[in-house]
Protein backbone atom coordinates (compact mmCIF):
# COMPACT_ATOMS: atom_id res chain seq x y z
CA UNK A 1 0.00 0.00 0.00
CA UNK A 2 1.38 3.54 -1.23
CA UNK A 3 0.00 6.80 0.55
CA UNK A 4 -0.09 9.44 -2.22
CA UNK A 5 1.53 12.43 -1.29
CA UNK A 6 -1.44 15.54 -1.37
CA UNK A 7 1.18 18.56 -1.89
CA UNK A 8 -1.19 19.49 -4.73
CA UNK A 9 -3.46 20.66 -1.88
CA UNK A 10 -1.80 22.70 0.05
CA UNK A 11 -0.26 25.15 -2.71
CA UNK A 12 -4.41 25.91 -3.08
CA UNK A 13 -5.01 26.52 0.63
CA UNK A 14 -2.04 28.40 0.70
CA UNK A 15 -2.98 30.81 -2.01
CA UNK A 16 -6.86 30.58 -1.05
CA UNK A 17 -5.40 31.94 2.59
CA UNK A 18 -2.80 34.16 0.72
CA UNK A 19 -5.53 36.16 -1.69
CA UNK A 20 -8.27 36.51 1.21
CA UNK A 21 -5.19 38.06 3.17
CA UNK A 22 -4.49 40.34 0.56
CA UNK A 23 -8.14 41.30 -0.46
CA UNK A 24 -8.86 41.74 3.66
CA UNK A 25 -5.63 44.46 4.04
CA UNK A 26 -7.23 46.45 0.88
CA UNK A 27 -10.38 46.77 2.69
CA UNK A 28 -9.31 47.47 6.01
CA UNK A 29 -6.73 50.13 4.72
CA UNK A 30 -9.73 51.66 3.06
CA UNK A 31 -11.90 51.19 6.00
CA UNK A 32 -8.90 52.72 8.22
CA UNK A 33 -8.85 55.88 5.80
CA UNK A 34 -12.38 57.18 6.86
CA UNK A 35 -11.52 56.72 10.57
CA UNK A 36 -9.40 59.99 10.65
CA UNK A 37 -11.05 63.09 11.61
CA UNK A 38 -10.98 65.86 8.86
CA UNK A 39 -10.12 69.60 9.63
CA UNK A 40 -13.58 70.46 8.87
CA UNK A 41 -15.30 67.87 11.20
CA UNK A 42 -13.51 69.07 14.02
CA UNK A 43 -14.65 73.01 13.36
CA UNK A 44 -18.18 71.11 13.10
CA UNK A 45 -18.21 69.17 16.16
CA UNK A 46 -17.06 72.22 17.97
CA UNK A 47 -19.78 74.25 16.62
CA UNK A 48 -22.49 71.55 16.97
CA UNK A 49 -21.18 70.62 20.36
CA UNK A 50 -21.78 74.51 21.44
CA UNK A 51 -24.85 74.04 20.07
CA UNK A 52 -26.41 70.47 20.96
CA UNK A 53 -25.13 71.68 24.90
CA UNK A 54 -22.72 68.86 24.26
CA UNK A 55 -26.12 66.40 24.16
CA UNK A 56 -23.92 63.72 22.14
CA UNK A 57 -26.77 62.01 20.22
CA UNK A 58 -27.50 65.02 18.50
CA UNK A 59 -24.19 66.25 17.26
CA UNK A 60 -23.31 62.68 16.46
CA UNK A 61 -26.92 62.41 14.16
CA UNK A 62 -25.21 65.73 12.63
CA UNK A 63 -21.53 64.48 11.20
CA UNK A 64 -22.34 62.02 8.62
CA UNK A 65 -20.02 58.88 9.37
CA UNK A 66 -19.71 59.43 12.96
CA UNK A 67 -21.28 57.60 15.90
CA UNK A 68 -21.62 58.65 19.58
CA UNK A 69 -18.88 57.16 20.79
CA UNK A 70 -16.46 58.45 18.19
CA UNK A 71 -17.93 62.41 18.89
CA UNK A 72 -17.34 61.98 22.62
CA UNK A 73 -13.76 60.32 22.09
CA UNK A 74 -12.83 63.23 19.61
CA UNK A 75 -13.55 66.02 21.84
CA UNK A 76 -11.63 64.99 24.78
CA UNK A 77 -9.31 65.25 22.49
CA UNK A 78 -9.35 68.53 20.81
CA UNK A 79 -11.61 70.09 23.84
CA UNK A 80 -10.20 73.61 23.79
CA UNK A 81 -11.00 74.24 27.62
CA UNK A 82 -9.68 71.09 28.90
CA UNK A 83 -7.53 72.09 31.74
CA UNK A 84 -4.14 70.37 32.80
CA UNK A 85 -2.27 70.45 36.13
CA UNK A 86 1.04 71.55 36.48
CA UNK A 87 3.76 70.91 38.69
CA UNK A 88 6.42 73.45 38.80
CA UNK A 89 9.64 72.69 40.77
CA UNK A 90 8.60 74.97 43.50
CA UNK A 91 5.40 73.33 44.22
CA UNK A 92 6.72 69.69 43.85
CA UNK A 93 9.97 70.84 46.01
CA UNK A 94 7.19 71.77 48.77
CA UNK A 95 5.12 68.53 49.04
CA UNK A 96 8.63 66.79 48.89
CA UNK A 97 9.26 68.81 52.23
CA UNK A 98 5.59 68.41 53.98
CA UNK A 99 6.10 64.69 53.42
CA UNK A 100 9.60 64.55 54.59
CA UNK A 101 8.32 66.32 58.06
CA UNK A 102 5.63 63.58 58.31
CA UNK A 103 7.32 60.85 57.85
CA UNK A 104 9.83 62.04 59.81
CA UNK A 105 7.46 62.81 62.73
CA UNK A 106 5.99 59.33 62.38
CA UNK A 107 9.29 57.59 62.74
CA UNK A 108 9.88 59.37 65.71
CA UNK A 109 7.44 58.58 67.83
């Protein structure tokens, strides 16, 4: 009894797997491309978002392409009155000190 080799068969699966590969990073490259945020739909969320009262549903029914979730992550990024907090030296230099004292004082005793 001879087994027949079947390395006709894999050469297909391999280029069945190899073109549905190459057809699925087309598609998601062109999927990927509307993802980005134009210039424009940032001046429009910001005006619709002023508008709206930042009611999400609404400005998000008003950007063609663009779902809730996507609005809301968007703004927190380009929120112009998002506020950060700063640490300057002399500030950091003085909670370095007020801990120093307590822990200090607690070792003491």
């Amino acid at each position: 009894m001879s087994r027949k080799q079947t390395s006709s068969k894999s050469p297909q699966i391999t280029k069945s797997i190899h073109k549905q590969s190459k057809d699925s990073d087309s598609s998601s490259s062109e999927r990927r491309y509307g993802k980005f945020w134009k210039p424009n739909e940032d001046s429009q969320l910001m005006e619709l978002h002023i508008r709206h009262n930042g009611n999400w549903k609404l400005i998000a029914e008003d950007i063609p392409g663009r779902n809730l979730s996507q609005c809301q992550q968007r703004w927190k990024r380009i929120n112009p009155n998002k506020v950060f907090l700063y640490l300057f030296f002399d500030q950091t230099s003085k909670i370095m000190d007020r801990f120093r004292r307590l822990r200090s004082y607690k070792t003491s005793q």
